[in-house]
Protein backbone atom coordinates (compact mmCIF):
# COMPACT_ATOMS: atom_id res chain seq x y z
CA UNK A 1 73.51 139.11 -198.61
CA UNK A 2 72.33 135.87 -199.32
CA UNK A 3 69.65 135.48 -202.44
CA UNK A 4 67.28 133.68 -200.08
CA UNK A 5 66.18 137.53 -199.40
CA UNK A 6 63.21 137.00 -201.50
CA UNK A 7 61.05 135.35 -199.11
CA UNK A 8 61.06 138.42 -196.67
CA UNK A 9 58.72 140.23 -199.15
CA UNK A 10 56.91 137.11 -200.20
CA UNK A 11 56.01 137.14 -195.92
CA UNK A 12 54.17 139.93 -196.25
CA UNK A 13 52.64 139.75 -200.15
CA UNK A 14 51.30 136.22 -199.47
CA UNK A 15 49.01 137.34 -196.45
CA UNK A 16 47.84 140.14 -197.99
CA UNK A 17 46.69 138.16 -201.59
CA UNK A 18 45.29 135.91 -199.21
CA UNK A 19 43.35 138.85 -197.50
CA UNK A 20 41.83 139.36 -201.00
CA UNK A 21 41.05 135.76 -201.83
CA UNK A 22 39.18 135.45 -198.97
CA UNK A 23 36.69 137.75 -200.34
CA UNK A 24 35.82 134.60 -202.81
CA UNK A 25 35.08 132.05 -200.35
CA UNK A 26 32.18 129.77 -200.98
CA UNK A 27 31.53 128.52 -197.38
CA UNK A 28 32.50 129.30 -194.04
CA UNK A 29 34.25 126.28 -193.38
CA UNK A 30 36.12 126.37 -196.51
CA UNK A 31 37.04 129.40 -195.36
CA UNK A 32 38.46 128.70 -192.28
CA UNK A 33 40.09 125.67 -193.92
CA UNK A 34 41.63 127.22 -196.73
CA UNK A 35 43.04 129.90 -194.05
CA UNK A 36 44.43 126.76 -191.85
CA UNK A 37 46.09 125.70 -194.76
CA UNK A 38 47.33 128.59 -196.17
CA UNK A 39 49.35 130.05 -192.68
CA UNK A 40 50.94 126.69 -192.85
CA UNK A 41 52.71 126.71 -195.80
CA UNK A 42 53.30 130.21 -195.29
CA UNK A 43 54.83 129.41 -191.71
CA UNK A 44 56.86 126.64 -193.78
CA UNK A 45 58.28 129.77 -195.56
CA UNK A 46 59.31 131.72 -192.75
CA UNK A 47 60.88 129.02 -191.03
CA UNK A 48 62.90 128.85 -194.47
CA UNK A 49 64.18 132.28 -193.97
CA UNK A 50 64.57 131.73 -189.95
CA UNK A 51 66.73 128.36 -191.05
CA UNK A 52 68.82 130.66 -193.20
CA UNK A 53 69.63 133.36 -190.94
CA UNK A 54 70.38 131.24 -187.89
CA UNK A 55 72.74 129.59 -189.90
CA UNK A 56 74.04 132.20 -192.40
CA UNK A 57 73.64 135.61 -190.97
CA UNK A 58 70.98 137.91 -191.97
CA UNK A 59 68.69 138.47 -194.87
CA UNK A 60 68.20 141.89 -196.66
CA UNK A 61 66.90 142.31 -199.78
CA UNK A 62 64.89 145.36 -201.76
CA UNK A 63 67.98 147.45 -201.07
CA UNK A 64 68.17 147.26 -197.80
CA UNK A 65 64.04 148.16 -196.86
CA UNK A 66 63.48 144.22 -195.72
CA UNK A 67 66.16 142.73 -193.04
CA UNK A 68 66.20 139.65 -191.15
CA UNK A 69 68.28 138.98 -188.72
CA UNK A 70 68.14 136.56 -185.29
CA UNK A 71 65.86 139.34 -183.19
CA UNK A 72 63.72 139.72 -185.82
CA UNK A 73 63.73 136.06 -186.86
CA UNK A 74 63.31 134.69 -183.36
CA UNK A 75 60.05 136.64 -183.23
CA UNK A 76 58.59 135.45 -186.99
CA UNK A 77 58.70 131.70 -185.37
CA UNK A 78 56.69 132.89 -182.38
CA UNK A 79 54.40 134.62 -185.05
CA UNK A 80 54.00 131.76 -186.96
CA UNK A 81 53.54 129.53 -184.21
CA UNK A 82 50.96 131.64 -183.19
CA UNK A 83 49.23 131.87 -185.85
CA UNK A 84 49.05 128.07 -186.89
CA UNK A 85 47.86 127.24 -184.03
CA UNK A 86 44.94 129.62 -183.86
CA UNK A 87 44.16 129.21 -187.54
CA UNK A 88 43.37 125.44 -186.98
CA UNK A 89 41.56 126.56 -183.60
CA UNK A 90 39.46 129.00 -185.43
CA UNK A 91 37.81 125.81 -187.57
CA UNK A 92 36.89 124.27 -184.23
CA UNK A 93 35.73 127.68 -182.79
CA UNK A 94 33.55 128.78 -185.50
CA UNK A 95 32.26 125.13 -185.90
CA UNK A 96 28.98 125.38 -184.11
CA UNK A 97 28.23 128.62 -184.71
CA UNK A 98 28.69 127.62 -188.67
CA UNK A 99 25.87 124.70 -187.99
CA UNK A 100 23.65 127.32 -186.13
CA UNK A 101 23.84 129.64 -189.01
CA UNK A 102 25.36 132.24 -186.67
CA UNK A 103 29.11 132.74 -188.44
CA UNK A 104 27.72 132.81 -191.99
CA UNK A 105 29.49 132.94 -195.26
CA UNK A 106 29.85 136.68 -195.35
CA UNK A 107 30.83 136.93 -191.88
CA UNK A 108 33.31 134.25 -192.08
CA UNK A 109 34.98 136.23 -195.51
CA UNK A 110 35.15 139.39 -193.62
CA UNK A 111 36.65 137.53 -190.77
CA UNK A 112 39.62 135.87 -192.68
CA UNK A 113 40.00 139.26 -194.88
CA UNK A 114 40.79 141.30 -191.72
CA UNK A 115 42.69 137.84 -190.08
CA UNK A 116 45.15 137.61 -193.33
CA UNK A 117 45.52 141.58 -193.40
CA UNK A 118 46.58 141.32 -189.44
CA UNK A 119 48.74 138.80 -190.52
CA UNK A 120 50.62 140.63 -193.18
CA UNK A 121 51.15 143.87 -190.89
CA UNK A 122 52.40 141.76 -188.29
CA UNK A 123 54.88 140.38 -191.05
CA UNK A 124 55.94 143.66 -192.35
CA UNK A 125 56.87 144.85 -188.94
CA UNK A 126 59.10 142.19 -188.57
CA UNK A 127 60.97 142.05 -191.79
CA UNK A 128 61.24 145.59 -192.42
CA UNK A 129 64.56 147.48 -191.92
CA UNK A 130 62.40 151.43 -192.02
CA UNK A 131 61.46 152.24 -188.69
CA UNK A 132 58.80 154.20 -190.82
CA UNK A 133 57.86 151.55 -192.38
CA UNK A 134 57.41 149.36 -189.04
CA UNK A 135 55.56 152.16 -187.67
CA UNK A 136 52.93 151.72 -190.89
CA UNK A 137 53.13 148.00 -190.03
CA UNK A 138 52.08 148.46 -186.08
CA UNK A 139 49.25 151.32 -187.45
CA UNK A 140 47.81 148.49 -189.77
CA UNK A 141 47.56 146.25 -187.02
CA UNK A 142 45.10 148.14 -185.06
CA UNK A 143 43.52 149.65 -187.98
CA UNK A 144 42.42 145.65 -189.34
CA UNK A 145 42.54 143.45 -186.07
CA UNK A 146 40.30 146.54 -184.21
CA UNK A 147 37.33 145.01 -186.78
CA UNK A 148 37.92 141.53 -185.25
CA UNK A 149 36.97 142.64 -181.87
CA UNK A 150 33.39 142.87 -182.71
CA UNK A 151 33.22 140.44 -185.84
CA UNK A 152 29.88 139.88 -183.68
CA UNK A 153 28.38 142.74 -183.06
CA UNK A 154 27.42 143.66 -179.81
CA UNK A 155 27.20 146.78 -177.46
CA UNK A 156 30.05 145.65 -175.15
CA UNK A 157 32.53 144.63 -178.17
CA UNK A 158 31.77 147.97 -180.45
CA UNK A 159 33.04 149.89 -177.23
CA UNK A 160 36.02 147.67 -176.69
CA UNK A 161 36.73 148.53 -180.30
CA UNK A 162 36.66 152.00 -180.00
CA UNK A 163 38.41 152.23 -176.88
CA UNK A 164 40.94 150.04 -178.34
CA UNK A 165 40.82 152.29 -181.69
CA UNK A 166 41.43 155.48 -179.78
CA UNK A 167 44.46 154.61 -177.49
CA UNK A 168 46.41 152.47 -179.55
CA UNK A 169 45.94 154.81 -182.20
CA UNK A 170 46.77 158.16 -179.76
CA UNK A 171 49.87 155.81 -178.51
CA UNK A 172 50.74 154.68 -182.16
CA UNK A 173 51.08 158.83 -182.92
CA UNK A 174 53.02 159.69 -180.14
CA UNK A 175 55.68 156.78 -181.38
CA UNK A 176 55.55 158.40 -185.01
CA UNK A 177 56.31 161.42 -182.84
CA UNK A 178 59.53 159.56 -181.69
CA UNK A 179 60.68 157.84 -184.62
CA UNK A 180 60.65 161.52 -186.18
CA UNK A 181 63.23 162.53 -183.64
CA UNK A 182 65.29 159.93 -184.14
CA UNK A 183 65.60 161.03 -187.60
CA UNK A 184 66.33 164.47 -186.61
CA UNK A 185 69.13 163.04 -184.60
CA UNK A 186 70.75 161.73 -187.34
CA UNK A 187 70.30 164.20 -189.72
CA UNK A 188 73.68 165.34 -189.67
CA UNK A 189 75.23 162.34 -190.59
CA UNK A 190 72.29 161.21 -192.78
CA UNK A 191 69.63 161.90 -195.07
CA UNK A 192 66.74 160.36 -196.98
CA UNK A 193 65.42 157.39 -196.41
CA UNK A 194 68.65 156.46 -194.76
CA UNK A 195 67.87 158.54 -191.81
CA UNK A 196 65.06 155.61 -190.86
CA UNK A 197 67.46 152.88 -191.38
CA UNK A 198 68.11 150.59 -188.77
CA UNK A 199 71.14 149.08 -189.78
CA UNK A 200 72.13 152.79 -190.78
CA UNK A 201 71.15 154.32 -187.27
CA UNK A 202 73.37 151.37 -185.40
CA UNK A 203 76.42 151.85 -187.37
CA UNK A 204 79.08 153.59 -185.21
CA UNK A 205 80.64 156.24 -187.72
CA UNK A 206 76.31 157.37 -187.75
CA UNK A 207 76.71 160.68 -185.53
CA UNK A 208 73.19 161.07 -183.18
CA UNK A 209 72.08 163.87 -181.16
CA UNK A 210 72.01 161.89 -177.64
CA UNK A 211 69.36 164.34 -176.05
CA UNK A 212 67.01 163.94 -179.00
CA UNK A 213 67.91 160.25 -178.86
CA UNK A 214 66.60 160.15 -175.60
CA UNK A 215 63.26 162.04 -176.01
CA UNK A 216 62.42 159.94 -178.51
CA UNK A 217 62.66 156.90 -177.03
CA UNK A 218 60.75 158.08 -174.19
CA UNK A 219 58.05 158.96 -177.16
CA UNK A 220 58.64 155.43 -178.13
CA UNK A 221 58.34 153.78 -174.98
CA UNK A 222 55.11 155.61 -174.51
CA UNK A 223 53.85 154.62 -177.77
CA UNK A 224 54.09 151.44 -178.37
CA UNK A 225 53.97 150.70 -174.72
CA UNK A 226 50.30 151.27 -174.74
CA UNK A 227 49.87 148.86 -178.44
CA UNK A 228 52.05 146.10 -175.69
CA UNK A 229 49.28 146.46 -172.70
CA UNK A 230 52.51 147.61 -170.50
CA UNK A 231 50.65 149.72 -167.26
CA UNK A 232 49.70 152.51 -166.79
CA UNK A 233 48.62 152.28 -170.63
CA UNK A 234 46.71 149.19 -170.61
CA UNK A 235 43.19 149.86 -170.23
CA UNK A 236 42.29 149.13 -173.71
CA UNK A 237 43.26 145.21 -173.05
CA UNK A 238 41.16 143.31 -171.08
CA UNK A 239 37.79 144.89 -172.57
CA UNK A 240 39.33 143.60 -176.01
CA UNK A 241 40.26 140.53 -174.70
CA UNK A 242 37.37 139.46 -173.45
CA UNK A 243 35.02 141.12 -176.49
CA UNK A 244 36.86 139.17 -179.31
CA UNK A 245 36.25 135.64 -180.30
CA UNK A 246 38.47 133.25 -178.69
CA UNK A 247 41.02 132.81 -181.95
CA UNK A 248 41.26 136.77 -181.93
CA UNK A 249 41.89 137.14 -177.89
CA UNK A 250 44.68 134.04 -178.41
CA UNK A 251 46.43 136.19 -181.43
CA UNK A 252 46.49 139.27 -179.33
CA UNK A 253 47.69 138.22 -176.08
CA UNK A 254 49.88 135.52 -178.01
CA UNK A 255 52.09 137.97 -180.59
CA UNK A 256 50.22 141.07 -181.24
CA UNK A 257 51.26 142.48 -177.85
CA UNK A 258 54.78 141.03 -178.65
CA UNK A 259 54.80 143.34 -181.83
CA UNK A 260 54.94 146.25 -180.28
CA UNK A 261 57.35 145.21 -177.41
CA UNK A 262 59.68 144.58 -180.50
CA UNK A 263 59.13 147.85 -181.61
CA UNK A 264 60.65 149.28 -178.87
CA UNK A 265 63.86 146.35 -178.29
CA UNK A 266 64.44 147.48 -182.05
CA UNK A 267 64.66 150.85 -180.64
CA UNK A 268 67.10 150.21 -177.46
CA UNK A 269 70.42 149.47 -178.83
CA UNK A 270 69.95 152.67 -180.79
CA UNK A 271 69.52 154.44 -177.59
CA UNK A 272 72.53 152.99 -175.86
CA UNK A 273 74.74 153.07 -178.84
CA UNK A 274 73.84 157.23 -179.51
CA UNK A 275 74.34 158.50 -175.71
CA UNK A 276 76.91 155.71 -174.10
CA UNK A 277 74.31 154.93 -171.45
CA UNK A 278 73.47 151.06 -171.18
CA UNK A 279 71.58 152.03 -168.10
CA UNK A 280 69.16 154.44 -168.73
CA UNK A 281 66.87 153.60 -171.53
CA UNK A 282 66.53 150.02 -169.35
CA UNK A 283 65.92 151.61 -166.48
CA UNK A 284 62.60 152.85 -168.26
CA UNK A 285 62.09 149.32 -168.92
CA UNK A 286 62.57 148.01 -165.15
CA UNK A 287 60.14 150.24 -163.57
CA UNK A 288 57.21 150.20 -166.57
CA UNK A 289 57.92 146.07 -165.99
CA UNK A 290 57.87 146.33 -162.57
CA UNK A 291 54.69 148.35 -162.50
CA UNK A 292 52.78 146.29 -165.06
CA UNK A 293 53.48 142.98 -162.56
CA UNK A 294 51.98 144.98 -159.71
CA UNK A 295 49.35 146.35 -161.59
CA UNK A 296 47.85 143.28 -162.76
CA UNK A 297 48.49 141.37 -159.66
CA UNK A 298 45.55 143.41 -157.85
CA UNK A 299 43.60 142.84 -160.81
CA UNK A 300 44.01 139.14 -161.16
CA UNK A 301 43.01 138.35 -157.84
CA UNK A 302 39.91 140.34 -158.38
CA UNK A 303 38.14 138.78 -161.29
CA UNK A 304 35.61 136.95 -162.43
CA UNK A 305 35.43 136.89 -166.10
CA UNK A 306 38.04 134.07 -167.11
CA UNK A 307 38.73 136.23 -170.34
CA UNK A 308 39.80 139.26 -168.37
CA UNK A 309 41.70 137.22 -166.06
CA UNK A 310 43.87 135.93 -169.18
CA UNK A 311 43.93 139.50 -170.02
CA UNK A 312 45.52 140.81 -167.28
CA UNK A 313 47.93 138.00 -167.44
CA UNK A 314 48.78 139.21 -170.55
CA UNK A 315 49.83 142.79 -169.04
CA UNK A 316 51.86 140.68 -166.01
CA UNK A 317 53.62 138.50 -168.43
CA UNK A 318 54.75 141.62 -170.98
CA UNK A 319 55.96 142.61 -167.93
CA UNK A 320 57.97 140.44 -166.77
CA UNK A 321 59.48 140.75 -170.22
CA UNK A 322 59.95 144.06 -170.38
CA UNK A 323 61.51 143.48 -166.76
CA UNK A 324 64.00 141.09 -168.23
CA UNK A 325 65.36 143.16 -170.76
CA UNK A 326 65.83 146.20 -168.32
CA UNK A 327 68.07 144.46 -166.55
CA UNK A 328 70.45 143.42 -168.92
CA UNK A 329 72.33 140.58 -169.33
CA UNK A 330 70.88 137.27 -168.22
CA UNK A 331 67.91 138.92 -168.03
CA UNK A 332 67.94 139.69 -171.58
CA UNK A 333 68.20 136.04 -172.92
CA UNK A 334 65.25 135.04 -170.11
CA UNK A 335 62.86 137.41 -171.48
CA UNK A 336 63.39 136.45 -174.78
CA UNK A 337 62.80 132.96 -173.83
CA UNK A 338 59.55 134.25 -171.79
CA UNK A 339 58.41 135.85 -175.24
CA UNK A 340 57.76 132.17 -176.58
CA UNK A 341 56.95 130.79 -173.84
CA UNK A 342 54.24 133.40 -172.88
CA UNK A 343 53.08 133.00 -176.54
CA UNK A 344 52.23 129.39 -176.84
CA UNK A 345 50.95 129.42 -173.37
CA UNK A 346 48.38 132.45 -173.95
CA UNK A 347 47.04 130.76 -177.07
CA UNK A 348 46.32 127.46 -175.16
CA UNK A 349 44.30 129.30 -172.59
CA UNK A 350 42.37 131.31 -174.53
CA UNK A 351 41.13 128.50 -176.32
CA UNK A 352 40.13 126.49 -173.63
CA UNK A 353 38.52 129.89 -172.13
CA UNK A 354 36.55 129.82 -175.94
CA UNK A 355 35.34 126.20 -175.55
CA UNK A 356 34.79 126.52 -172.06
CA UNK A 357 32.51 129.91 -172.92
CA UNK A 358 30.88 128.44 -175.63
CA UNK A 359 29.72 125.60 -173.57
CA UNK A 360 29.10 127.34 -170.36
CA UNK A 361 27.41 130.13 -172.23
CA UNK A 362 29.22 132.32 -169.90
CA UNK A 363 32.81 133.53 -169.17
CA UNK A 364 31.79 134.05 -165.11
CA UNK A 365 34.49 131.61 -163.22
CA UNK A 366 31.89 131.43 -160.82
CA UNK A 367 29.45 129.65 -163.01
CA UNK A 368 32.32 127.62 -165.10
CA UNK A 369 32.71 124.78 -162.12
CA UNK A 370 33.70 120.94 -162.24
CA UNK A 371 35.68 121.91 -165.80
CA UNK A 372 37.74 118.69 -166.02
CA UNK A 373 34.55 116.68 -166.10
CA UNK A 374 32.22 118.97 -168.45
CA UNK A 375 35.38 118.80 -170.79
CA UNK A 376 38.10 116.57 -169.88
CA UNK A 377 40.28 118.37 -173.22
CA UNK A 378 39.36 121.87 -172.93
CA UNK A 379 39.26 121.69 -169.13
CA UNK A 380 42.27 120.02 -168.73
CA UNK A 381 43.85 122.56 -171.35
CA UNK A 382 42.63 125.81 -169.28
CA UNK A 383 43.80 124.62 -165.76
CA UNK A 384 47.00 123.34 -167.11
CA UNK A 385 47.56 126.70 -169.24
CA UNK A 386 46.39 128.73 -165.94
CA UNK A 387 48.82 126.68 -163.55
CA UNK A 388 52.09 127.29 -166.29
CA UNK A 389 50.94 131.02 -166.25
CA UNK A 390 51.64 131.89 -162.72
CA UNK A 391 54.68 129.51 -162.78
CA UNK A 392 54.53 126.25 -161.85
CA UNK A 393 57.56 124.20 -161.99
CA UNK A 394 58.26 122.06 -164.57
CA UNK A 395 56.45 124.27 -167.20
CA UNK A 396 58.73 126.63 -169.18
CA UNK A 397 57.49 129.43 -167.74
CA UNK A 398 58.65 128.83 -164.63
CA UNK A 399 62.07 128.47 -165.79
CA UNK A 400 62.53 131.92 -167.71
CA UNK A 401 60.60 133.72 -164.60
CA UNK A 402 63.61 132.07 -162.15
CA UNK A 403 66.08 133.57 -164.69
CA UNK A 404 65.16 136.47 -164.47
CA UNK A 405 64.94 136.60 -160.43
CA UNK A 406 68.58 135.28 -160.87
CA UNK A 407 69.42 138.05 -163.57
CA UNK A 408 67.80 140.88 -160.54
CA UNK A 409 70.04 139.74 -157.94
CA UNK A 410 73.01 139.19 -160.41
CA UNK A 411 72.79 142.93 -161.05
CA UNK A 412 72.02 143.60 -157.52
CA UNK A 413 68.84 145.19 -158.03
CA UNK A 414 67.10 143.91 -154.73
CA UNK A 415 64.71 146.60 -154.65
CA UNK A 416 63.19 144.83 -158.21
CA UNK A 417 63.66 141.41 -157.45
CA UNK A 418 61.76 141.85 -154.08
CA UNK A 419 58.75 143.56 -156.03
CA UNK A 420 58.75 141.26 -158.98
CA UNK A 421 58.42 137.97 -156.18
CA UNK A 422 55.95 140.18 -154.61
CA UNK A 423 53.92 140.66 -157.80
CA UNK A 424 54.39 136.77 -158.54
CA UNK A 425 53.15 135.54 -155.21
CA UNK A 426 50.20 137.79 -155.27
CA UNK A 427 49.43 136.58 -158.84
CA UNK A 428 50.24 132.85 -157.91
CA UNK A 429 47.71 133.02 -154.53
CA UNK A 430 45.03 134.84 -157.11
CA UNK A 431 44.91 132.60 -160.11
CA UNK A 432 45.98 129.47 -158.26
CA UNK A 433 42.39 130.31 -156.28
CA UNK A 434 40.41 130.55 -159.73
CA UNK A 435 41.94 127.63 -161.01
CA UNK A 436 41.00 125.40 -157.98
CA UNK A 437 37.32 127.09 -158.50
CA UNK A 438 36.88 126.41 -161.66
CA UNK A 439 38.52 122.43 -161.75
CA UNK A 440 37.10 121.00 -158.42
CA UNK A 441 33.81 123.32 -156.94
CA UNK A 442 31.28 121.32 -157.09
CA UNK A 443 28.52 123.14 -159.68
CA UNK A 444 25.02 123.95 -159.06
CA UNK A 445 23.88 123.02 -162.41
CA UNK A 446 26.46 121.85 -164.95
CA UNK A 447 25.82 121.54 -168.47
CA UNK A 448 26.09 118.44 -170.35
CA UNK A 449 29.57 116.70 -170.84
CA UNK A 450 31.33 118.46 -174.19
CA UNK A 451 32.09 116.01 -176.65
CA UNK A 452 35.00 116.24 -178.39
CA UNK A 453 37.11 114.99 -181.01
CA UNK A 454 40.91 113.50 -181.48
CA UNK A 455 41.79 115.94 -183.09
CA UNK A 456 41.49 118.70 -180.84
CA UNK A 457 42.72 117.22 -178.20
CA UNK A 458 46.01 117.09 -179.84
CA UNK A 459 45.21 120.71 -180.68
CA UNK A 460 44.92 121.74 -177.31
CA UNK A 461 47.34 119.32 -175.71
CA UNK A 462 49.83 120.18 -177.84
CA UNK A 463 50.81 123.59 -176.45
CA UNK A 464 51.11 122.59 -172.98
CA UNK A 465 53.57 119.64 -173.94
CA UNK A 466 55.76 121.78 -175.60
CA UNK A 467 55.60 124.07 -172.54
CA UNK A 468 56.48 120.96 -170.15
CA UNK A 469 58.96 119.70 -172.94
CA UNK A 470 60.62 123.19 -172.92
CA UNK A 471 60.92 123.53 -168.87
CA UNK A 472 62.53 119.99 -168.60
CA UNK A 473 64.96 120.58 -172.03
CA UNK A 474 65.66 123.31 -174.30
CA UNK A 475 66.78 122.36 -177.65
CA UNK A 476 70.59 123.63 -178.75
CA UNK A 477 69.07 125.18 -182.05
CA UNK A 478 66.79 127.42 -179.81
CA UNK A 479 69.36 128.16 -177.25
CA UNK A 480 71.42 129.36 -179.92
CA UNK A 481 69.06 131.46 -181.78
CA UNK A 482 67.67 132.89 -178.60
CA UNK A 483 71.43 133.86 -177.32
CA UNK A 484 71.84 135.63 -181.35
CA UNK A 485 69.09 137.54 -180.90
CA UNK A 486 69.86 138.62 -177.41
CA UNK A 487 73.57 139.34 -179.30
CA UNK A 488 71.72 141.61 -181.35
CA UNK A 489 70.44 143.62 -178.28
CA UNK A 490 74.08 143.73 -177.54
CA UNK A 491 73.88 141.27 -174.79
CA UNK A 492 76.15 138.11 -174.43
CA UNK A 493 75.07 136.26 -171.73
C-alpha cells in the first residue's frame, strides 16, 4: 500500500494529544479557538488521506490494523465537515456565556478534553480495519461525548446522560456479543487477530459459518442500531438532544449517529458474502428504516421543543438511510448521498435552534415566533435548515429522498415506497406547520432584535448553500467517490 498510510494513525493520535492539551488552556476563548484551529488542520489531513484513496486505492498501514478505503473515507469528510463547522460554532455558542462568567475556564477545558477525545474515537472507528477495535472506538464515544450532555449541570441533562449511558452502553454489549460470533464463524479458516479482520473476513477463500453469520448480525443490527437512534431503540435521542449544548446536539445528530450506522454497512457485505443471501440482511434494514420514518413522523408532528423536533428528525433521516441501503442498488448510492447531506443539514439547524434558545431563553416553538425578524441569520438559518429537512426541492435533500423512492419502485417494493411517502408527507405537513409558526406568528412579546456579526452569517449560511449548491449540481469528484464507496458495499449502480 501506499506510504501515505501514516496519516490514518496520526487521525486518531492528534485528537487525542489535543484532548490532553486542552487541560492547559488559559482562557475559555482560547480554548475554543485553539480547538477551531486545531480540527482544521487536522481536517486538512484527512482530506490528504481521502485525496489519496479516491485516487490511488486504499490506505493500510500498522500491518493491516488501520485501512482506508472509499466507504470509510467518504465518511471521514462528513466527519470532518462536521466537526469544523461546529468547532467554529462552539466560539460563537459559548461567547456570551464566556462574558457572563457562566462557561468558565475549567468548564471550557473539560469541555474541549471530552470534545477532542469524541473526536479521536470517532476517528479510530473509521480508520480501523479490527472490528474489535471499532467496537472500542463506538464504546469510547459514549463513554466521553455522554459527559458533554450535561457539561451544564442540570436535573433534566444528568438523566439524559444516564439514560443515554445505559442503552447505548446495553446496545454497544449486545454488538460485542455479535462481533464475537463473527469470529467464531471464521474460526475455521482463521485465527488470531485475523479472525477480526475486515479485509480478512471479506476475502472469498475465508470459510464462515452462515448461521452464526447471521445471528450476529442480527446482534449487530441491534447494537449499534440503538448508538444510530434507528426505532424501536431510540429513546435515548431526543432527551440528549435537547439536554446538550447546541455544538454537542449538531455533532450527534450530524456524524455520531452516522458512526454507528457505519458500523453496521461495515458489517453487511460480510453477511451477504458468508451465506449467498443479498436479500436478507437488507431486508432487516428496510423494515428497521421503514419503522424509524413512521415512528418519528407521529412524533414530529407532536412537538414543541424545537430541539426534540430536530431530534426526531434525526431518527427519520437515519432512516431513510438505513432504508436506502436495504434496498440495494440505487438505493445504496442515494443513502450514501443522504449521509452528507443529512449531516451538514443537522448541524445548520441545531445551531440556529442554539442561537435561537439562547435568545429566546426557551426551546418552546410556541414562544420562539416572528424568528426572521428577532434574527434575520439564525432565523433565516433554522427555517431554511427545517424546510431542506422534510424535503423541499431544490435542496439536496430532496434529491437523495426522490432516489430512493425511485430505487423502491425500481426493486418493486411498493409496499415500502408507499410507507416511506406516507412517513414523508406526514413529516412534511408536521414540520412544514412548525416552521410557518415559528417564521411568521405574530409574537406576544418578542425579545429584542439579535445582533450579529459577518462572520456568522457566513457560518450559518454556509451550510444551507452547499445544500442548495448540491441539489442543483453534484460535483464529478463526489459522484465518484460516493459510487466507490457504494462499490465497496458491493453495489454498482
Amino acid at each position: 500500500m501506499l506510504t501515505a498510510g501514516w496519516m490514518l494513525p496520526a487521525l486518531v493520535a492528534a485528537p487525542a494529544v489535543l484532548a490532553g492539551l486542552s487541560l492547559l488552556a488559559r482562557t475559555p476563548r482560547a480554548a475554543l479557538w485553539v480547538g477551531a484551529v486545531a480540527t482544521t488542520v487536522i481536517a486538512l489531513v484527512a482530506g490528504c488521506a481521502v485525496a489519496q484513496v479516491f485516487m490511488h486505492g486504499p490506505l493500510e498501514c500498522v500491518g493491516g490494523w488501520f485501512f482506508l478505503d472509499a466507504l470509510s473515507a467518504y465518511h471521514l469528510a462528513i466527519l470532518m465537515l462536521v466537526f469544523v463547522f461546529c468547532g467554529f460554532f462552539a466560539i460563537v455558542y459559548f461567547r456570551e456565556e464566556i462574558a457572563n462568567g457562566v462557561f468558565t475556564r475549567k468548564l471550557a477545558r473539560r469541555y474541549q478534553a471530552l470534545w477532542f477525545g469524541s473526536f479521536a474515537a470517532m476517528n479510530l472507528v473509521l480508520v480501523s480495519n479490527n472490528l474489535g477495535v471499532m467496537w472500542v472506538g463506538v464504546e469510547a464515544t459514549t463513554l466521553l461525548s455522554a459527559f458533554l450532555i450535561c457539561i451544564h449541570v442540570s436535573p433534566a441533562a444528568l438523566e439524559a446522560m444516564w439514560k443515554y449511558l445505559l442503552m447505548c452502553s446495553v446496545g454497544v454489549a449486545l454488538a460485542f456479543a455479535g462481533i464475537l460470533l463473527l469470529a467464531a464463524a471464521s474460526s475455521a479458516s482463521l485465527s488470531g487477530h485475523d479472525a477480526l479482520l475486515w479485509t480478512r473476513l471479506m476475502n472469498p477463500s475465508v470459510t464462515l459459518n452462515p448461521v452464526l453469520v447471521k445471528v450476529a448480525f442480527i446482534f449487530l443490527v441491534v447494537g449499534f442500531g440503538t448508538k444510530a437512534g434507528l426505532a424501536p431503540l431510540h429513546s435515548w435521542l431526543p432527551d440528549a438532544h435537547s439536554q446538550s449544548p447546541a455544538p454537542v446536539s449538531a455533532m450527534f445528530s450530524g456524524f455520531l449517529l452516522n458512526t454507528a450506522l457505519y458500523c453496521i454497512l461495515r458489517c453487511l457485505p460480510i453477511v451477504e458474502a458468508a451465506t449467498g443471501n443479498r436479500g436478507w440482511g437488507r431486508e432487516i434494514l428496510v423494515v428497521l428504516g421503514i419503522l424509524s420514518i413512521l415512528v418519528a413522523a407521529v412524533f414530529i408532528v407532536a412537538q414543541h421543543d424545537v430541539k426534540r423536533l430536530l431530534a426526531y428528525h434525526s431518527v427519520e433521516h437515519l432512516g431513510i438511510i438505513a432504508l436506502g441501503v436495504g434496498l440495494g442498488g440505487l438505493g445504496v448510492w442515494a443513502a450514501l448521498f443522504h449521509t452528507l447531506n443529512h449531516s451538514v443539514c443537522k448541524a445548520t439547524s441545531f445551531f440556529g435552534a442554539g442561537m435561537l434558545g439562547q435568545t429566546y431563553g426557551t426551546h418552546d416553538m410556541r414562544r420562539m415566533t416572528d424568528v426572521a425578524r428577532v434574527s434575520p441569520v439564525w432565523g433565516t438559518s433554522l427555517i431554511g435548515s427545517l424546510l431542506a429537512l422534510i424535503g423541499i426541492a431544490p435542496f439536496a435533500l430532496f434529491i437523495s429522498e426522490f432516489l430512493i423512492l425511485k430505487a423502491a419502485l425500481n426493486e418493486k417494493a411498493y409496499l415500502a415506497a408507499a410507507l416511506f411517502l406516507t412517513g414523508l408527507g406526514i413529516v412534511f405537513i408536521g414540520a412544514l406547520g412548525h416552521a410557518i409558526s415559528m417564521a411568521w406568528k405574530p409574537p406576544a412579546t418578542a425579545p429584542r432584535p439579535l445582533r450579529t456579526h459577518h462572520a456568522e452569517a457566513l457560518l450559518a449560511w454556509t451550510p444551507l448553500a452547499l445544500l442548495l449548491l448540491l441539489g442543483l449540481w453534484i460535483p464529478a469528484p463526489l459522484r465518484a467517490l460516493i459510487t466507490q464507496a457504494a462499490a465497496v458495499l458491493g453495489v454498482t449502480p
